[in-house]
Protein backbone atom coordinates (compact mmCIF):
# COMPACT_ATOMS: atom_id res chain seq x y z
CA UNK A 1 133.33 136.83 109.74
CA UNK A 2 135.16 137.90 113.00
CA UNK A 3 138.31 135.96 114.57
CA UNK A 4 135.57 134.54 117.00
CA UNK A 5 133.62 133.57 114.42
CA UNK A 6 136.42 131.48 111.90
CA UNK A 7 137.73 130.10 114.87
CA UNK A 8 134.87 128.34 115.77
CA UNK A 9 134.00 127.24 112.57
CA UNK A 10 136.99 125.37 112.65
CA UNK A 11 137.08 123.88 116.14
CA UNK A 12 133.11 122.68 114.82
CA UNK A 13 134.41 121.11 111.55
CA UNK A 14 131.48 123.28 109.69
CA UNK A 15 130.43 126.61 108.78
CA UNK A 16 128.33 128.69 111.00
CA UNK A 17 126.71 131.85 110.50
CA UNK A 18 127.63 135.71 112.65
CA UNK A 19 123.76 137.76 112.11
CA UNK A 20 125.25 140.55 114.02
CA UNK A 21 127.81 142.45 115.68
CA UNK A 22 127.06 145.77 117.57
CA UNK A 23 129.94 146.70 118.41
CA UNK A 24 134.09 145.81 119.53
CA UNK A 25 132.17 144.78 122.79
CA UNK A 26 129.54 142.35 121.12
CA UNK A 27 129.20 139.69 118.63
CA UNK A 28 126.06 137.60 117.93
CA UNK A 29 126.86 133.91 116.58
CA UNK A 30 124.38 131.59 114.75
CA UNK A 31 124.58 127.94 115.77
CA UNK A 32 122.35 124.74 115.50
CA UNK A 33 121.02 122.83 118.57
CA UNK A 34 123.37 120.05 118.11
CA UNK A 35 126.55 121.76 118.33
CA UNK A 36 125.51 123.95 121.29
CA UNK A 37 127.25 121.78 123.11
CA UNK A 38 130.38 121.95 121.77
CA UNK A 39 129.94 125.03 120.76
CA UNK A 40 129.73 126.61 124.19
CA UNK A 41 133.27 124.53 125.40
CA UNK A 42 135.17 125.83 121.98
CA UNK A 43 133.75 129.30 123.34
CA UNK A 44 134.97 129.21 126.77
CA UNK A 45 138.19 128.12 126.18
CA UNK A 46 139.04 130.22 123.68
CA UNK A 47 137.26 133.06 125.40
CA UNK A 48 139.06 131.98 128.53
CA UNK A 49 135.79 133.66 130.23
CA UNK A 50 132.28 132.26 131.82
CA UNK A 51 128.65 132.11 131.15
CA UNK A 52 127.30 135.08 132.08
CA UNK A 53 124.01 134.77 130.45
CA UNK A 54 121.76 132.61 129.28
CA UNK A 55 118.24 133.15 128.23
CA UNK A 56 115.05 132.65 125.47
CA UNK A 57 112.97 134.86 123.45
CA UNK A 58 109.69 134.19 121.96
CA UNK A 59 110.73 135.64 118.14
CA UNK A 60 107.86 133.34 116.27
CA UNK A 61 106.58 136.78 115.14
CA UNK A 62 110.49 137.00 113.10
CA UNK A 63 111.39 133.61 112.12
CA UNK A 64 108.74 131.48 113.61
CA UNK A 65 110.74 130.06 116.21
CA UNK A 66 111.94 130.59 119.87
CA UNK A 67 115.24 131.38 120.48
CA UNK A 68 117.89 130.62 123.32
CA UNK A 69 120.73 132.69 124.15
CA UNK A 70 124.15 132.12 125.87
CA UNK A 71 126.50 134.87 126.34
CA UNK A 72 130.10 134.42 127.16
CA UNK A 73 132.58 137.15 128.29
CA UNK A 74 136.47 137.82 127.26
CA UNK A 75 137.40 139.82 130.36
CA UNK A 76 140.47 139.81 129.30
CA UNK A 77 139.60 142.23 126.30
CA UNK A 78 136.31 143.35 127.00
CA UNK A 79 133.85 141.70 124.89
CA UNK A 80 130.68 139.85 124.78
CA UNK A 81 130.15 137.12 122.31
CA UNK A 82 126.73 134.96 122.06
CA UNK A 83 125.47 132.22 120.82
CA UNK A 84 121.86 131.71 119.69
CA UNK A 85 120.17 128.44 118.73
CA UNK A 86 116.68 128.23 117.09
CA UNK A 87 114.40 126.21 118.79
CA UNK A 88 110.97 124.85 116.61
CA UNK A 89 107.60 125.30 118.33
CA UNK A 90 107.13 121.35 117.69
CA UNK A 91 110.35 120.17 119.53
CA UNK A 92 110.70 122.81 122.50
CA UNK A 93 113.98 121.07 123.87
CA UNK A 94 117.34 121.79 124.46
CA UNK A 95 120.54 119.84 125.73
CA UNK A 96 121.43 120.84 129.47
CA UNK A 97 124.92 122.46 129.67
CA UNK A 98 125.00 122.68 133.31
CA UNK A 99 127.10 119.76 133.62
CA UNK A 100 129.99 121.58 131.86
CA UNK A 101 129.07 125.11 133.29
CA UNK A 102 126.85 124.88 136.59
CA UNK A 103 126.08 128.37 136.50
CA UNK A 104 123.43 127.73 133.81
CA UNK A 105 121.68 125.61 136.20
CA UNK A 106 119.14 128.66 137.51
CA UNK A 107 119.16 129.99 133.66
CA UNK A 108 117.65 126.75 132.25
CA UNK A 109 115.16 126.21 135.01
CA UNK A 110 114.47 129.84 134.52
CA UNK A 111 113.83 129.60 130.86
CA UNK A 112 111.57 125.90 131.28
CA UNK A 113 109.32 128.22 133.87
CA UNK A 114 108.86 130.98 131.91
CA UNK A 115 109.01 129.77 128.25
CA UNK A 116 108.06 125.93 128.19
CA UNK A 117 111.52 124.74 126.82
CA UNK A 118 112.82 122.01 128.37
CA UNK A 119 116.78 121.22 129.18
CA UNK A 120 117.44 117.47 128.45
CA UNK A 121 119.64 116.07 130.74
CA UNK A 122 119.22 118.73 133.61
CA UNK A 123 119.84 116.66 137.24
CA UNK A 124 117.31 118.81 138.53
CA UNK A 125 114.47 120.36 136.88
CA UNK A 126 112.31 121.65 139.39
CA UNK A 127 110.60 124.25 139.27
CA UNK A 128 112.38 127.72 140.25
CA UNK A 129 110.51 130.78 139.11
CA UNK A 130 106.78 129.18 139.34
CA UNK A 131 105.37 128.15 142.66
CA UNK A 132 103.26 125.33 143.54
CA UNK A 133 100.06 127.01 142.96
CA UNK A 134 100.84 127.88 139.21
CA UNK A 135 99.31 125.72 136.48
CA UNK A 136 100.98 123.08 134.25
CA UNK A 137 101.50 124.45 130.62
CA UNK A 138 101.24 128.43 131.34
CA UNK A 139 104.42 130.14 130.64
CA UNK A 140 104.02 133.84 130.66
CA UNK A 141 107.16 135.04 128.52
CA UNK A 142 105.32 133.62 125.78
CA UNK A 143 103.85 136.46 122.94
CA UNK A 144 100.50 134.64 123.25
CA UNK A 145 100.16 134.62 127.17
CA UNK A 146 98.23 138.27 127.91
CA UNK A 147 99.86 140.00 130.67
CA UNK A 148 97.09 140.60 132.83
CA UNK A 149 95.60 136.88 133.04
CA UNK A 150 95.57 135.63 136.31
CA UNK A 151 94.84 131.95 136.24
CA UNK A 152 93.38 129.80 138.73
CA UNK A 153 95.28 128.45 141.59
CA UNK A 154 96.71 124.84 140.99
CA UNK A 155 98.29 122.50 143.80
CA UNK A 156 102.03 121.60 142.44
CA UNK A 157 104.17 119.89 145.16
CA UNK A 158 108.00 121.11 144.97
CA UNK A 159 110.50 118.89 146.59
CA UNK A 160 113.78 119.86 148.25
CA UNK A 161 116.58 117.57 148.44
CA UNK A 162 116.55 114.77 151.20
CA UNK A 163 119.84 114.65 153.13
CA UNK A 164 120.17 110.99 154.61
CA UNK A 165 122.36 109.79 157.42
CA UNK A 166 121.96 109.28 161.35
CA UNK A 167 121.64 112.50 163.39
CA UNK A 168 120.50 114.58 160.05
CA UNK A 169 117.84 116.71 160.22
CA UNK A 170 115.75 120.18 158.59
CA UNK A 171 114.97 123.56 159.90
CA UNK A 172 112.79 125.51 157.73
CA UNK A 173 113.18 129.19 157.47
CA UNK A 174 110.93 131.87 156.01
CA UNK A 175 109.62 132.58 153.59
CA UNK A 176 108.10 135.20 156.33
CA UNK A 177 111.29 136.75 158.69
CA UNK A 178 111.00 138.64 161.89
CA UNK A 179 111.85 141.63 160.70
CA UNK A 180 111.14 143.81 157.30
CA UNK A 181 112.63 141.75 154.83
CA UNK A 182 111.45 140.49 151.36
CA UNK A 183 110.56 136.70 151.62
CA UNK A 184 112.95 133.34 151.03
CA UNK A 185 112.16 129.96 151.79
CA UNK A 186 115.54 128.47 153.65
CA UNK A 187 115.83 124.78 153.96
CA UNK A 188 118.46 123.60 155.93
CA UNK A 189 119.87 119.78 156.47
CA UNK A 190 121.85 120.10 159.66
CA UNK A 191 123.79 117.19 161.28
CA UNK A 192 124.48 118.11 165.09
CA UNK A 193 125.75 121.62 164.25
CA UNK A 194 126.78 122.17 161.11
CA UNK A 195 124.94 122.38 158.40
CA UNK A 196 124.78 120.13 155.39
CA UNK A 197 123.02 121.77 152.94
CA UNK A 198 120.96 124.63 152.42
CA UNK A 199 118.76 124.90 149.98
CA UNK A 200 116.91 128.60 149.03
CA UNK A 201 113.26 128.93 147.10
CA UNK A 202 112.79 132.81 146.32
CA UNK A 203 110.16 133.85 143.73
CA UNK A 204 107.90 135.18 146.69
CA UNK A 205 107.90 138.53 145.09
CA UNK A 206 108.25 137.68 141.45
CA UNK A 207 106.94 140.56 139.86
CA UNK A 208 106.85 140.04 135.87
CA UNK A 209 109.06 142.89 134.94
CA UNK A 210 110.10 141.43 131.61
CA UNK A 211 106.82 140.67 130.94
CA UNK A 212 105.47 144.06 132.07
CA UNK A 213 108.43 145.38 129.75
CA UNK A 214 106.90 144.22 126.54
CA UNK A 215 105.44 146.56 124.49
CA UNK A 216 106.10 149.55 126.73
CA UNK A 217 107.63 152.81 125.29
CA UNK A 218 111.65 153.20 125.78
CA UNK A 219 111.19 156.08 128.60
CA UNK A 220 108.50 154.06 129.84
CA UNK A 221 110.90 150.99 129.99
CA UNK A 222 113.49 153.19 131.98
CA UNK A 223 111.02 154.09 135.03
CA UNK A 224 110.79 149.74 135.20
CA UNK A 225 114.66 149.34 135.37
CA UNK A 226 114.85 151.84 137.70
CA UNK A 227 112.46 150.09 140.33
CA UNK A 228 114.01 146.58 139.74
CA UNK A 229 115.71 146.95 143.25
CA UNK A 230 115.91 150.00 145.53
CA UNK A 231 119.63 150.14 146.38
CA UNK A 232 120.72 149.67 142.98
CA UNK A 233 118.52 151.85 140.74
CA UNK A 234 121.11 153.87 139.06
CA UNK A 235 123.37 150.47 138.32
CA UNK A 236 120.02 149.04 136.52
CA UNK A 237 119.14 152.09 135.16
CA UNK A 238 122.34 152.93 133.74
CA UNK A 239 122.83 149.74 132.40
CA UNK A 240 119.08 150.21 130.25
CA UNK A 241 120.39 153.28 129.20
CA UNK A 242 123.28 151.88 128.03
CA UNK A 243 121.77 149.36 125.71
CA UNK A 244 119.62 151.46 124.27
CA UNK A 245 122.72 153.96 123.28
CA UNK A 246 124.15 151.21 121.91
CA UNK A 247 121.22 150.48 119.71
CA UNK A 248 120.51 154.36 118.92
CA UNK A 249 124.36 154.97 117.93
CA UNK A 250 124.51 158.09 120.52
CA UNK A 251 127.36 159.26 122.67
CA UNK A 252 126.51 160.48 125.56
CA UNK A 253 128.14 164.30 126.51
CA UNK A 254 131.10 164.03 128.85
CA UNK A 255 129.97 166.23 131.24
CA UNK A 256 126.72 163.68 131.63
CA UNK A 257 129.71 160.61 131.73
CA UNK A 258 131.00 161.54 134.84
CA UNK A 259 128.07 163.07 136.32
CA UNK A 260 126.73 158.95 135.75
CA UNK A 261 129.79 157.70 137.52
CA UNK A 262 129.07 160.17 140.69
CA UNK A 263 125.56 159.26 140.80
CA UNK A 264 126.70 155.24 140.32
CA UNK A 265 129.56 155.67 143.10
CA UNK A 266 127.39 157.51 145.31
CA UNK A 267 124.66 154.76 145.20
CA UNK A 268 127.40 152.01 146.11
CA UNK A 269 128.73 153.74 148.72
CA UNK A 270 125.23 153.92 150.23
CA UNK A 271 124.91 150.23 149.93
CA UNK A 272 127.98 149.29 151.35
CA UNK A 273 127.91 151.21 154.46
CA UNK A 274 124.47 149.82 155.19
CA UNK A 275 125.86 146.18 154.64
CA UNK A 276 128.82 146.95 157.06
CA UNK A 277 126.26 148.19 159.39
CA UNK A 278 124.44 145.10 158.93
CA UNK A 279 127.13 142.61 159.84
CA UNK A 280 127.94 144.79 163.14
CA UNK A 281 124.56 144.27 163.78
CA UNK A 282 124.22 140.43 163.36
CA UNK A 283 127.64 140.20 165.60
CA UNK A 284 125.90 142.18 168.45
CA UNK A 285 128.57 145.38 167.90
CA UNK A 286 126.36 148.13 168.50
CA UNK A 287 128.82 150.95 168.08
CA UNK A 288 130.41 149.23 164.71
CA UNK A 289 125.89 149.77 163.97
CA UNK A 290 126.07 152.74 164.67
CA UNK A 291 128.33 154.46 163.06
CA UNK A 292 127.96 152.91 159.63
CA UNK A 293 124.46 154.04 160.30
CA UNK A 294 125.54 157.25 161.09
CA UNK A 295 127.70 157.55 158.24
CA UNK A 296 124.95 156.00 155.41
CA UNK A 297 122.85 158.85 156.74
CA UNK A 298 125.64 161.04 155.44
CA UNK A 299 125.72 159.73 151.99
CA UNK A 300 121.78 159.63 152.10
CA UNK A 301 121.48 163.59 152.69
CA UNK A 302 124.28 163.95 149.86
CA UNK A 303 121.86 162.11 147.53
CA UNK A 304 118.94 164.93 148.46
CA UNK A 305 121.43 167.21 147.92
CA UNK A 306 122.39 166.22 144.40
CA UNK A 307 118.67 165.06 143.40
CA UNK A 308 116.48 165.37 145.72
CA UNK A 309 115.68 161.16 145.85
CA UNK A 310 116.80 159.01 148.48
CA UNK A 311 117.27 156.14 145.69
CA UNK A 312 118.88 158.57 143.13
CA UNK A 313 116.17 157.84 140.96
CA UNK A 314 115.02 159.69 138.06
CA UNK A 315 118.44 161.08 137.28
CA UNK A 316 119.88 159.43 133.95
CA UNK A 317 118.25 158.91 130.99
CA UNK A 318 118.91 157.57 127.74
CA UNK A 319 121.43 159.54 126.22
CA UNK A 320 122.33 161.82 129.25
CA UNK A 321 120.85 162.82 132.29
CA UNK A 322 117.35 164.72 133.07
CA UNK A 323 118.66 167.16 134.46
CA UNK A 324 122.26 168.96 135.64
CA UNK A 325 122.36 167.69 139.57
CA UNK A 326 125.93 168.82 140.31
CA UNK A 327 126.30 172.73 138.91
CA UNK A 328 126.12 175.51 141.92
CA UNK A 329 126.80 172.39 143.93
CA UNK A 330 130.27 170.92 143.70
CA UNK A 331 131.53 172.85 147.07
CA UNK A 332 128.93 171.66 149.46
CA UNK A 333 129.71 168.13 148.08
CA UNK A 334 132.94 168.21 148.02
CA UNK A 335 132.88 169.05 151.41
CA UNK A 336 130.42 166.25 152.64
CA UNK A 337 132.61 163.66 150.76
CA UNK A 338 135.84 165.06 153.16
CA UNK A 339 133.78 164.71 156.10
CA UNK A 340 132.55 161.37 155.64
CA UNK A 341 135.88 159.93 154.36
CA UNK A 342 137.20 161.28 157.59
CA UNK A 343 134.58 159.48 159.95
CA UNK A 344 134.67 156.07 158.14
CA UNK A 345 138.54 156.06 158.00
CA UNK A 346 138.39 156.83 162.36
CA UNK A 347 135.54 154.03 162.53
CA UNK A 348 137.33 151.24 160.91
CA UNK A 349 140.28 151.83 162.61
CA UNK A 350 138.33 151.01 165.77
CA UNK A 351 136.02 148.25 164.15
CA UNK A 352 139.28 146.37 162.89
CA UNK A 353 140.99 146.64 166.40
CA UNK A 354 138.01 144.64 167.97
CA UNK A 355 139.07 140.95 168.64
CA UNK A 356 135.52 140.33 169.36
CA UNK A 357 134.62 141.54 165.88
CA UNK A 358 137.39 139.76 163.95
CA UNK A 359 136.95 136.36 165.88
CA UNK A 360 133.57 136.04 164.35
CA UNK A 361 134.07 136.98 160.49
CA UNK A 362 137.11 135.63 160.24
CA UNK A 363 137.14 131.83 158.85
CA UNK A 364 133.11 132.88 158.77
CA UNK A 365 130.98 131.72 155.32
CA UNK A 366 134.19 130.65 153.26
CA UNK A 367 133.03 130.72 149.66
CA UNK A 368 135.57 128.80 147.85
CA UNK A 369 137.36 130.69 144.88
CA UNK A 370 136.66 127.43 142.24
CA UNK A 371 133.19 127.55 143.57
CA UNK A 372 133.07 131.43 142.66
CA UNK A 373 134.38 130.98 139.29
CA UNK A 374 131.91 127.75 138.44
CA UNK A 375 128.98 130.26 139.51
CA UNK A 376 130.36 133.42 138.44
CA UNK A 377 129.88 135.33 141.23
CA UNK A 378 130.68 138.40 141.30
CA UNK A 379 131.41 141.67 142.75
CA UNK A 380 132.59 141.93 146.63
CA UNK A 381 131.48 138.12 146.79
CA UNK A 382 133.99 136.64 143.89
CA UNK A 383 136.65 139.56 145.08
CA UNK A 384 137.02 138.39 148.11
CA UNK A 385 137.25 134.70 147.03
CA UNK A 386 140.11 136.05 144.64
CA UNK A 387 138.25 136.69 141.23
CA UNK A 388 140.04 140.19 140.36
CA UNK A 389 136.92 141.10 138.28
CA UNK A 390 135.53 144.44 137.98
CA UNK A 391 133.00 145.62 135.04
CA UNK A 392 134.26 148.92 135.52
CA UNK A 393 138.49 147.36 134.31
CA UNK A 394 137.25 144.61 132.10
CA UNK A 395 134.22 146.67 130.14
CA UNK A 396 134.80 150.27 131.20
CA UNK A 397 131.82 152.78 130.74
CA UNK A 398 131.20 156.01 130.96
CA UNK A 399 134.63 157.81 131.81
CA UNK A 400 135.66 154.67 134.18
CA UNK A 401 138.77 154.27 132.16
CA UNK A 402 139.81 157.70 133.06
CA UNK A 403 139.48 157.88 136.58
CA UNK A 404 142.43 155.95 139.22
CA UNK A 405 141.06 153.11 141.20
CA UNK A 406 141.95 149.98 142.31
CA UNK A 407 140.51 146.03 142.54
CA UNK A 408 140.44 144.71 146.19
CA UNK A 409 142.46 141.53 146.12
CA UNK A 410 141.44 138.99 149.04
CA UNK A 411 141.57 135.11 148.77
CA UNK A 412 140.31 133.53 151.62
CA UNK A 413 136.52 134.45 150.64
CA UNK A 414 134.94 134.38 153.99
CA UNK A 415 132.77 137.03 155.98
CA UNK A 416 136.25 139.10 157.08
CA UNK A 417 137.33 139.52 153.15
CA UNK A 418 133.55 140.62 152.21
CA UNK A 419 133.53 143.32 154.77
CA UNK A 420 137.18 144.41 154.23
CA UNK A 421 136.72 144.76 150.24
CA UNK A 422 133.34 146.52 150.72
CA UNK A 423 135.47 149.19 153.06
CA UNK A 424 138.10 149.44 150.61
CA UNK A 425 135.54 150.15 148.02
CA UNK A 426 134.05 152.42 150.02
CA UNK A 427 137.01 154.59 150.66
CA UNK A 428 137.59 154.18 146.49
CA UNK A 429 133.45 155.30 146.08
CA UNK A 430 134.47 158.13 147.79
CA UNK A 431 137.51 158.93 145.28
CA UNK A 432 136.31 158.71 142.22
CA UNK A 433 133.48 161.26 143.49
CA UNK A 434 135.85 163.37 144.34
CA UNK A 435 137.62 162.82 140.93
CA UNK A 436 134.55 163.59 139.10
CA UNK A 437 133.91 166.71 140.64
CA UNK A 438 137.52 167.63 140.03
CA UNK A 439 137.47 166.82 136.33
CA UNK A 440 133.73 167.19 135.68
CA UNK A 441 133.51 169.08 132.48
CA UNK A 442 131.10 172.01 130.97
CA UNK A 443 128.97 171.20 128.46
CA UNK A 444 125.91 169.56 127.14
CA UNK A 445 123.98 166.89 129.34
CA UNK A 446 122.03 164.90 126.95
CA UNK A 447 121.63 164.29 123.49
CA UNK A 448 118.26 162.85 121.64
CA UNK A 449 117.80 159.33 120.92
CA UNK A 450 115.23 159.67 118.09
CA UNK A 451 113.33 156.75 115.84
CA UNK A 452 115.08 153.17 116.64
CA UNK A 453 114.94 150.71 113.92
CA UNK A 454 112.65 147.41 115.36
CA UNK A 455 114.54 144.05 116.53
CA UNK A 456 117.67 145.18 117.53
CA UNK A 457 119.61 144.52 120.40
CA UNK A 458 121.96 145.55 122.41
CA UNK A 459 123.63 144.66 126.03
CA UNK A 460 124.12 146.83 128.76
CA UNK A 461 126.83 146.28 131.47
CA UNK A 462 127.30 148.13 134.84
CA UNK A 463 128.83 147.03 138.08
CA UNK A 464 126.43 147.58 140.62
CA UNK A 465 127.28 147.49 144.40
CA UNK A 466 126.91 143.56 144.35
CA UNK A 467 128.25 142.70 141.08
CA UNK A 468 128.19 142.76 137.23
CA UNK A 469 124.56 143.75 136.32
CA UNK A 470 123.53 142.35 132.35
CA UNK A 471 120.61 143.63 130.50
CA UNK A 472 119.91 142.86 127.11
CA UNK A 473 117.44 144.66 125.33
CA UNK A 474 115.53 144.52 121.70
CA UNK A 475 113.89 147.01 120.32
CA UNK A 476 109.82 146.74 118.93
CA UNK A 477 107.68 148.58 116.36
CA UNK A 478 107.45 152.15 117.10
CA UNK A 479 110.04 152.75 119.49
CA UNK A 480 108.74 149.87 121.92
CA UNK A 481 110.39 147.10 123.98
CA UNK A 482 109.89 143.50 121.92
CA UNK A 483 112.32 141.88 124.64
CA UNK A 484 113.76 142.67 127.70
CA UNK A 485 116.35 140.30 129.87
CA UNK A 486 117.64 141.60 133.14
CA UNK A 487 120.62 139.79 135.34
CA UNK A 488 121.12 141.33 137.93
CA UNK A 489 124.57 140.28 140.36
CA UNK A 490 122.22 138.24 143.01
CA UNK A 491 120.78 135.61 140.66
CA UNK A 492 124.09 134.07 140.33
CA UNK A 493 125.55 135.10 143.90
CA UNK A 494 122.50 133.71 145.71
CA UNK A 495 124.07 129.93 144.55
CA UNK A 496 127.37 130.96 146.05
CA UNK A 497 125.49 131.65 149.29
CA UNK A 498 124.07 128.28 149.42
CA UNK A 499 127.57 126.67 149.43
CA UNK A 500 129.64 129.48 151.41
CA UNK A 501 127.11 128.34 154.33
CA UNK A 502 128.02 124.56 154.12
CA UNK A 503 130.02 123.32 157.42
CA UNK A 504 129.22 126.50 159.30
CA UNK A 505 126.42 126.61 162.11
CA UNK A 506 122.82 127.66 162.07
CA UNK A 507 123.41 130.90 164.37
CA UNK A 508 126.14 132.19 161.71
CA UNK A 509 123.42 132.04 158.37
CA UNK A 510 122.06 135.85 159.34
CA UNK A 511 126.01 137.10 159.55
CA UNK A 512 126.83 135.10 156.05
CA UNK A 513 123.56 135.98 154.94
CA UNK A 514 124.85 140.03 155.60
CA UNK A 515 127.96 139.63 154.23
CA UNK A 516 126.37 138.87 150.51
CA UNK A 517 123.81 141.26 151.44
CA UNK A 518 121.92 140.10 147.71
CA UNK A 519 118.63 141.05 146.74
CA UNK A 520 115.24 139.03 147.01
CA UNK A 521 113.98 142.21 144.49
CA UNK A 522 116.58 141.98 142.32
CA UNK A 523 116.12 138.20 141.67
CA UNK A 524 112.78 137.93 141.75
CA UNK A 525 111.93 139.68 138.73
């Protein structure tokens, strides 16, 4: 049994059972309902790290039972350890945690949606995947519930939360926006100006990718991560890949290590300067607009130039790459990376000499840094509330751990610190391309994956441009998916969002909004 392991046994008073450990980075922990609990407090203080995951899987087929799932990270020494509790077909219940750890709020609502187990003691149950017009008793990430059944429209009212008190009263927002956007439903509870509470139903474009995912082939599996969410397809990607390396026993070639990193940096660069053209925008900065446009269009026409795909898509694969993208072209990169390091550095010299600018982020959205930690946000949200988190320090992949960067440190977590760590990052984007282009190797770019043995699992970890990005993945007969969990950073962020807008006005939601920048995509799965 590992440290984890003994230690837990003890803190218990009983024995409990480790099925599996992949790797330093992972270890798989057997316990029974009744101690999960305990067991997850014991965990996280000995961990001193948060719930980062928590899902079910339908696994009848295995042991004739469902199965829940709560992951925990050691940031400190990069690993993942997780807990699984059986959970009988004739007693579908488990105890709510999110009294102890309100980030598993979402995942149990999630997991009553889409599997039919139910979290005694949750405050509030509601419905968050399923609309209204979804039937009673269907949950679709059962084995039994065919993929393609469309059932018949049902009429299931979903509350919000009533705010009370003279003077308080809603504005409803969405879930259609002027302007081409994915839909939200935005409830607020304003009193005079400020606003009270906000409360966010998403789901409009839930798409059933992890039920899509079962039973497809591994390549066939990559092409879904890949079009979970447009500005982060090589950060979901990449993490797919990674899991199923994991589970194949495969390293991947050097060369194709930091040719990953380039295509990952590249890809959050992109997405940054759009956000800080975004929050220009919602200030009514047009030049600030303009030139972050400018400059994405840069980093856009060095993405044709390295693949010929606007969303760096169909680049990696598992174990490597598909193809070499950066030999004959280092030069003309290198170059473009100069130039555009050159315009951003003159353009936020100007942007952060404009009062007009700095008077409205500043003080803007404050998110709270116990507020980040209780929801685990993450990426430029929790780092500029103060959480010095990065996937790329804590679980370093690829050749991350070779390359020089640092962590943005800001600590008063409002609209000004978002902005100013996504430039800082952007500046480091642009480094550790540069570093990899340097230091980029010859060799090999891929290596086969071959025959996987069925039902085993693996996590992959990435830090996309909004945050840490989980997928967990077991393997089927034949080379097939059995079970596929994605997390990507906004399903925990879009929580922090709801609070950082508390005590602001109405008028300042689009700029907050911008400075999280999540995505409706990437949490509506």
């Amino acid at each position: 049994m590992s440290t984890f392991s003994v230690i837990l046994a003890e803190k218990l008073g009983h024995e409990i059972s480790e099925y599996r450990s992949n790797d330093r980075q992972e270890v798989y922990i057997s316990v029974n309902r009744d101690e999960i609990i305990p067991a997850c407090a014991v965990l996280q203080r000995e961990l001193d790290g948060p719930l980062v995951l928590m899902f079910a899987a339908d696994e009848r087929v295995l042991s004739g039972n469902y199965a829940v799932y709560y992951t925990f990270a050691s940031r400190r020494d990069g690993r993942l350890v997780t807990l699984k509790t059986p959970v009988q077909p004739e007693n579908m219940t488990i105890p709510s945690i999110c009294l102890t750890f309100p980030s598993a709020a979402a995942y149990e609502r999630e997991i009553q949606d889409l599997f039919g187990i139910i979290p005694q003691g949750h405050p509030d149950p509601k419905r968050l995947v399923l609309h209204g017009n979804w039937p009673e008793g269907l949950h679709p990430l059962r084995k039994d519930y065919a993929v393609h059944h469309r059932p018949e429209f049902a009429r299931h009212e979903i509350t919000f939360t009533e705010v009370q008190g003279d003077g308080v009263y809603e504005i409803p927002v969405g879930p259609v926006h002027a302007g081409i956007i994915e839909p939200g439903h935005f409830r607020f509870s304003v009193a005079g100006e400020p606003i009270v509470l906000l409360e966010a139903q998403l789901y409009y474009v839930h798409k059933g990718i992890e039920k899509l995912a079962e039973g497809m082939t591994l390549e066939k599996g990559l092409f879904l991560a890949e079009r979970v969410s447009g500005d982060e397809s090589v950060a979901n990607a990449l993490a797919y890949c990674q899991a199923v390396e994991k589970i194949a026993g495969v390293n991947v070639p050097l060369r194709a290590q930091y040719t990953r990193v380039l295509l990952a940096e590249l890809e959050r660069l992109i997405s940054h300067l759009g956000d800080l053209g975004g929050i220009c925008l919602d200030v009514g900065y047009g030049f600030g607009n303009s030139q972050f446009t400018m400059l994405r269009g840069w980093a856009y026409n060095l993405a044709d130039e390295l693949c010929g795909r606007r969303f760096l898509r169909s680049t990696v694969k598992p174990g490597g790459l598909r193809r070499d993208c950066t030999a004959g072209r280092e030069i003309p990169l290198s170059e473009g990376l100069y130039k555009l390091r050159d315009e951003l550095s003159a353009t936020v010299d100007i942007i952060q000499s404009n009062s007009m600018l700095i008077d409205r982020v500043e003080h803007t959205g404050i998110l709270a840094y116990q507020i980040a930690v209780d929801l685990n946000a993450t990426g430029p949200a929790g780092r500029a509330s103060g959480m010095t988190y990065d996937v790329r320090k804590s679980f370093p992949y690829e050749v991350y751990d070779r390359l020089k960067f640092k962590i943005p440190e800001h600590h008063n977590g409002d609209v000004n610190c978002r902005m100013n760590v996504k430039i800082e990052e952007s500046f480091q984007a642009i480094e550790l391309m540069l570093q990899t282009l340097k230091n980029m190797p010859l060799g090999e770019i891929n290596v086969p994956i071959g025959p996987l043995d069925p039902y085993r699992q693996a996590f992959g970890l990435t830090e996309s441009p909004k945050g840490e990005n989980l997928h967990w993945l077991m393997t089927g007969e034949g080379n097939t998916i059995y079970r596929y969990k994605i997390r990507t950073p906004s399903f925990g962020n879009w929580a922090a969002l709801c609070h950082a807008v508390r005590g602001n006005i109405v008028p300042d939601f689009p700029l907050i909004n911008k400075s999280f920048n999540l995505s409706y995509a990437g949490n509506d799965l």
